[in-house]
Protein backbone atom coordinates (compact mmCIF):
# COMPACT_ATOMS: atom_id res chain seq x y z
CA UNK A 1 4.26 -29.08 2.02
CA UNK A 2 3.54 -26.58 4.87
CA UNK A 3 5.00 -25.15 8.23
CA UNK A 4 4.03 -24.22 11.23
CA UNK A 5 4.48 -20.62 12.08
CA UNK A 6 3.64 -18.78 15.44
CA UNK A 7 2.55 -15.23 15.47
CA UNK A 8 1.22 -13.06 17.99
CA UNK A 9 -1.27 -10.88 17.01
CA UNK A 10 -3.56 -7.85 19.44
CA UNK A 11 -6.31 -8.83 21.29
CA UNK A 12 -8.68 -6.63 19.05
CA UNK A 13 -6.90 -7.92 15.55
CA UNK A 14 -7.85 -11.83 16.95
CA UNK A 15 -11.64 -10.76 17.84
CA UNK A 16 -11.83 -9.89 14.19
CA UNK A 17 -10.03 -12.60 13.03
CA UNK A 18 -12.24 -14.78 15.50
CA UNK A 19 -15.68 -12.91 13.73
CA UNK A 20 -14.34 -13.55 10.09
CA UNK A 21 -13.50 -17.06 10.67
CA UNK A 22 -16.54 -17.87 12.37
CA UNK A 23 -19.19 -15.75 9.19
CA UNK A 24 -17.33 -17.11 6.67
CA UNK A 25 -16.64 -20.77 7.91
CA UNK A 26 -13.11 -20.98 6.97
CA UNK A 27 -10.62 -21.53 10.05
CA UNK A 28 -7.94 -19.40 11.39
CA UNK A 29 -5.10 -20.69 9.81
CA UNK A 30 -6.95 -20.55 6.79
CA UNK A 31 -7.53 -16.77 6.98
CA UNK A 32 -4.18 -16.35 8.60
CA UNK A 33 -2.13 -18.36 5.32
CA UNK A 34 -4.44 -16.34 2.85
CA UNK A 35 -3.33 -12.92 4.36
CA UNK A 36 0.07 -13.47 4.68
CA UNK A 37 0.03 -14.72 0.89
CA UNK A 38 -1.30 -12.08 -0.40
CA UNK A 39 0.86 -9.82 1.49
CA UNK A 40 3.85 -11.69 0.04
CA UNK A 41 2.53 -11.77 -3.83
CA UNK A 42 2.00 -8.12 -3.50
CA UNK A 43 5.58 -7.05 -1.26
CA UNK A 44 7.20 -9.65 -3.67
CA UNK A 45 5.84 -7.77 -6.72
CA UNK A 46 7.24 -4.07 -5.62
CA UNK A 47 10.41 -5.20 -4.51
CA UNK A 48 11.07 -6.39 -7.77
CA UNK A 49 9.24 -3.68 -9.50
CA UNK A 50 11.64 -1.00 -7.53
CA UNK A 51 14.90 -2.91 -7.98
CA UNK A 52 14.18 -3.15 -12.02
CA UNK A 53 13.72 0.45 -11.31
CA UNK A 54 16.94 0.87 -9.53
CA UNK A 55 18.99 -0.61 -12.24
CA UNK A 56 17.48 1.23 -14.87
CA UNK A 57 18.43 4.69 -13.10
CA UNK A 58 22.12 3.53 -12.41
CA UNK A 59 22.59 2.84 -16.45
CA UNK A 60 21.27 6.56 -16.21
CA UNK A 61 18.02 5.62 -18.00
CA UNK A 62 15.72 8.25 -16.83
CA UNK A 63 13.08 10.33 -18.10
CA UNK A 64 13.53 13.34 -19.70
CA UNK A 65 11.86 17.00 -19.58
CA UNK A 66 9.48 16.30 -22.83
CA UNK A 67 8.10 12.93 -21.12
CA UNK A 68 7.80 14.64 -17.41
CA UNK A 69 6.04 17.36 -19.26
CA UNK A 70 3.64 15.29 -21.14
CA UNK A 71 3.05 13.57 -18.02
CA UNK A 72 2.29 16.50 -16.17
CA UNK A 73 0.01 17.64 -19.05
CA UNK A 74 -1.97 14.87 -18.86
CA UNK A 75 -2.76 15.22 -15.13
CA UNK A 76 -2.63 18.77 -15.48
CA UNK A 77 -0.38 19.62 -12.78
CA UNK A 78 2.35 22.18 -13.34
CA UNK A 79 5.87 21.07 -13.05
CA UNK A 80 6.67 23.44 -10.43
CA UNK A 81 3.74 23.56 -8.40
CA UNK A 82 3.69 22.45 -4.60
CA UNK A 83 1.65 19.53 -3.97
CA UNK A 84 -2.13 20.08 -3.76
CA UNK A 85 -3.59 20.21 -0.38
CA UNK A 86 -6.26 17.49 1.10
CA UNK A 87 -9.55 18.71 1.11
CA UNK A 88 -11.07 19.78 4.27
CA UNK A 89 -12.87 17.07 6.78
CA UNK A 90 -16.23 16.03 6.08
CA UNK A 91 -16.75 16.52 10.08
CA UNK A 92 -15.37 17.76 13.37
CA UNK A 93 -14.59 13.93 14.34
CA UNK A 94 -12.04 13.66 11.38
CA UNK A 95 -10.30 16.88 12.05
CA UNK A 96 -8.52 15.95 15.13
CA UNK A 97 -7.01 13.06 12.37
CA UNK A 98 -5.91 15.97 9.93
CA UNK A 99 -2.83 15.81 8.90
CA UNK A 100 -0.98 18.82 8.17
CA UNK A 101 0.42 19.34 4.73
């Protein structure tokens, strides 16, 4: 069974809606149920992925030093270090988009 659901969407977002529907012959509401689905399956999925999560860290299951450390090991990044910068832009057009660290 379906519904009917009304959204309202930016003039720009429903040209390219408009363009996708139209090169790859699938309607509107077609492209509209598919893209709401899939932002559901994968919303749905972290929710529940971040409440197991929640639970485990109020029975106090967390990770200890040895497994951070391995972890950190394994990416190479020391425990204590500040968070690596972004690279530099590739041009002058991305650096007004910078965003400080």
């Amino acid at each position: 069974m379906s519904v009917t659901v009304t959204v309202r969407l930016e003039s720009g977002l429903e040209q390219r809606l408009e363009r996708l529907s139209e090169e790859t012959q699938r309607s509107k509401p077609f492209l509209v149920a598919e893209a709401i689905r899939d932002y559901v399956d994968l919303n749905e999925c972290q929710v529940q992925e971040i409440g197991k999560a929640v639970a485990e860290a109020d029975r106090g299951e967390f990770a200890n030093d040895e497994l951070i450390g391995k972890v950190f090991s394994k990416w190479e990044i020391g425990a204590g270090d500040k968070c690596p910068t972004r690279p530099a832009p590739r041009s002058r057009a991305l650096e007004s988009r910078r965003v400080p660290p």
